[in-house]
Structure formats: C-alpha cells, structure tokens
Protein backbone atom coordinates (compact mmCIF):
# COMPACT_ATOMS: atom_id res chain seq x y z
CA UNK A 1 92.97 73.32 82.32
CA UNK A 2 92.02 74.71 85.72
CA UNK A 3 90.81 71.96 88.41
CA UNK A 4 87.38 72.17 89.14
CA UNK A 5 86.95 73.64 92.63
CA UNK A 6 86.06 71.20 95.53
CA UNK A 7 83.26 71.57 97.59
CA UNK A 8 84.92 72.88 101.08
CA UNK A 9 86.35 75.83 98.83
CA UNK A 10 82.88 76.72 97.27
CA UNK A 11 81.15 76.60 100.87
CA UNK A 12 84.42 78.46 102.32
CA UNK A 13 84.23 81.22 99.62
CA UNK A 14 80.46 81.48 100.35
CA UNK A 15 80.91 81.93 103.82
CA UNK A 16 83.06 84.87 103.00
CA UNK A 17 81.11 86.49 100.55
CA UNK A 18 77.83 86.22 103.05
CA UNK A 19 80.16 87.88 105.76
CA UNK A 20 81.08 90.86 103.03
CA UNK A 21 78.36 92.80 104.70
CA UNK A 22 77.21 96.73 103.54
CA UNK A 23 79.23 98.51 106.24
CA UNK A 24 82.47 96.32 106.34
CA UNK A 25 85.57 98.43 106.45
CA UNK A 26 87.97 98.63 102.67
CA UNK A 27 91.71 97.65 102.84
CA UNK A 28 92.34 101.57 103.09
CA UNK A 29 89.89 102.05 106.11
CA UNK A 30 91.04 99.37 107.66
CA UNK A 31 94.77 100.23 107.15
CA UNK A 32 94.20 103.82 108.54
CA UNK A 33 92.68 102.23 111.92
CA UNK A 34 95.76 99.25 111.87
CA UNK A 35 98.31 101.62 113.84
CA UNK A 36 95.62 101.79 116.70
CA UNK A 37 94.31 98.21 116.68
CA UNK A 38 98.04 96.95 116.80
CA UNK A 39 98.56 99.12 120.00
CA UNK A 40 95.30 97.84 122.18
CA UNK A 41 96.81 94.08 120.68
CA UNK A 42 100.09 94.97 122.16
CA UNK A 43 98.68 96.24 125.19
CA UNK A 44 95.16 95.66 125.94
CA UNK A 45 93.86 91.73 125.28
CA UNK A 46 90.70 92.81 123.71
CA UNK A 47 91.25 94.75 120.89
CA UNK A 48 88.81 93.12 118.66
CA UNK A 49 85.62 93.81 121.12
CA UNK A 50 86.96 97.56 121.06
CA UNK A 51 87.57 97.32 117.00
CA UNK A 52 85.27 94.95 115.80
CA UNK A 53 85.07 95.92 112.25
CA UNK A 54 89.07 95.79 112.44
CA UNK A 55 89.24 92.49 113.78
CA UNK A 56 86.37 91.56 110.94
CA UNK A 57 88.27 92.99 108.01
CA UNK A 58 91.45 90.91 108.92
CA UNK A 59 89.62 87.77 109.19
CA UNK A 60 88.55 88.41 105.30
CA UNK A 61 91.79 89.86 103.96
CA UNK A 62 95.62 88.55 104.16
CA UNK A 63 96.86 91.56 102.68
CA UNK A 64 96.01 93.37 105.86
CA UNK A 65 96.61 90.80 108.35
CA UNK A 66 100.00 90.07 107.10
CA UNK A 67 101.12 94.51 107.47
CA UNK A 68 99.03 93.64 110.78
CA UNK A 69 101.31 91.21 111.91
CA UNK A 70 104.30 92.95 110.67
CA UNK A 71 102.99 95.93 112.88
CA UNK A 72 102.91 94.30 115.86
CA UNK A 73 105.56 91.84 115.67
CA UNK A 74 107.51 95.53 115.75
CA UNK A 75 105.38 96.86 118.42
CA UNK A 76 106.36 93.83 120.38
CA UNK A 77 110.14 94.22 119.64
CA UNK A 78 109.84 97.45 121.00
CA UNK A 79 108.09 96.58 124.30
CA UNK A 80 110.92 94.50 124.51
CA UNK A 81 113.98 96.59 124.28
C-alpha cells in the first residue's frame, strides 16, 4: 500500500500545476530552444530574462534540466580548452 501523500507534497504539486499556464513551452519546444539558452548561460548571465519561458519550463521539468545541464557542463568544457 502506497503512503498517503504529506501535506508539503500536495501544496508543492499544486504550486506546479497553478504555474502549468496556457502558453508554457512542451519538453520538445523547449528542447529545440535548449542549444540557445545554454549559450547566453555560458556566456551572457541573464539568459532567463532573455528566455523566460525556457528558464520557466526547466523549473517544472527534470527531464530537461538534467540534458540542460549536460549541455552546458559541455559548453563550459569547451570554453575551457
């Protein structure tokens, strides 16, 4: 039998589902803009007031942030070398 869910989780998945707003990019939107919002991360500071709906999509979904990360964990490996 499944634990019941705790309050914090209930109020944390709300808070999600409120920010799920008509307009809100899909994984594969997002994932076609990810090459360009890992390059202003790399090298510009503010990449998520230029790609806001980027920057919102990751907040929501670990599948994305986690190829994001990837992405520019490389970028930076580059800039290195």
């Amino acid at each position: 039998m499944a634990e019941p869910m705790g309050e914090e989780v209930i109020e944390r998945l709300l808070r999600h589902l409120v920010e799920i707003e008509e307009g809100s990019l899909s994984c594969a939107d997002a994932f076609a803009m990810l090459d360009e919002y890992a390059d202003l991360s790399c090298y510009h500071q503010r990449a998520h007031e230029i790609m806001p709906r980027v920057h919102h999509h990751l907040e929501l979904c670990a599948d994305c942030l986690r190829f994001y990360e990837t992405l520019l964990a490389m970028l930076q490996a580059t800039e290195g070398a």
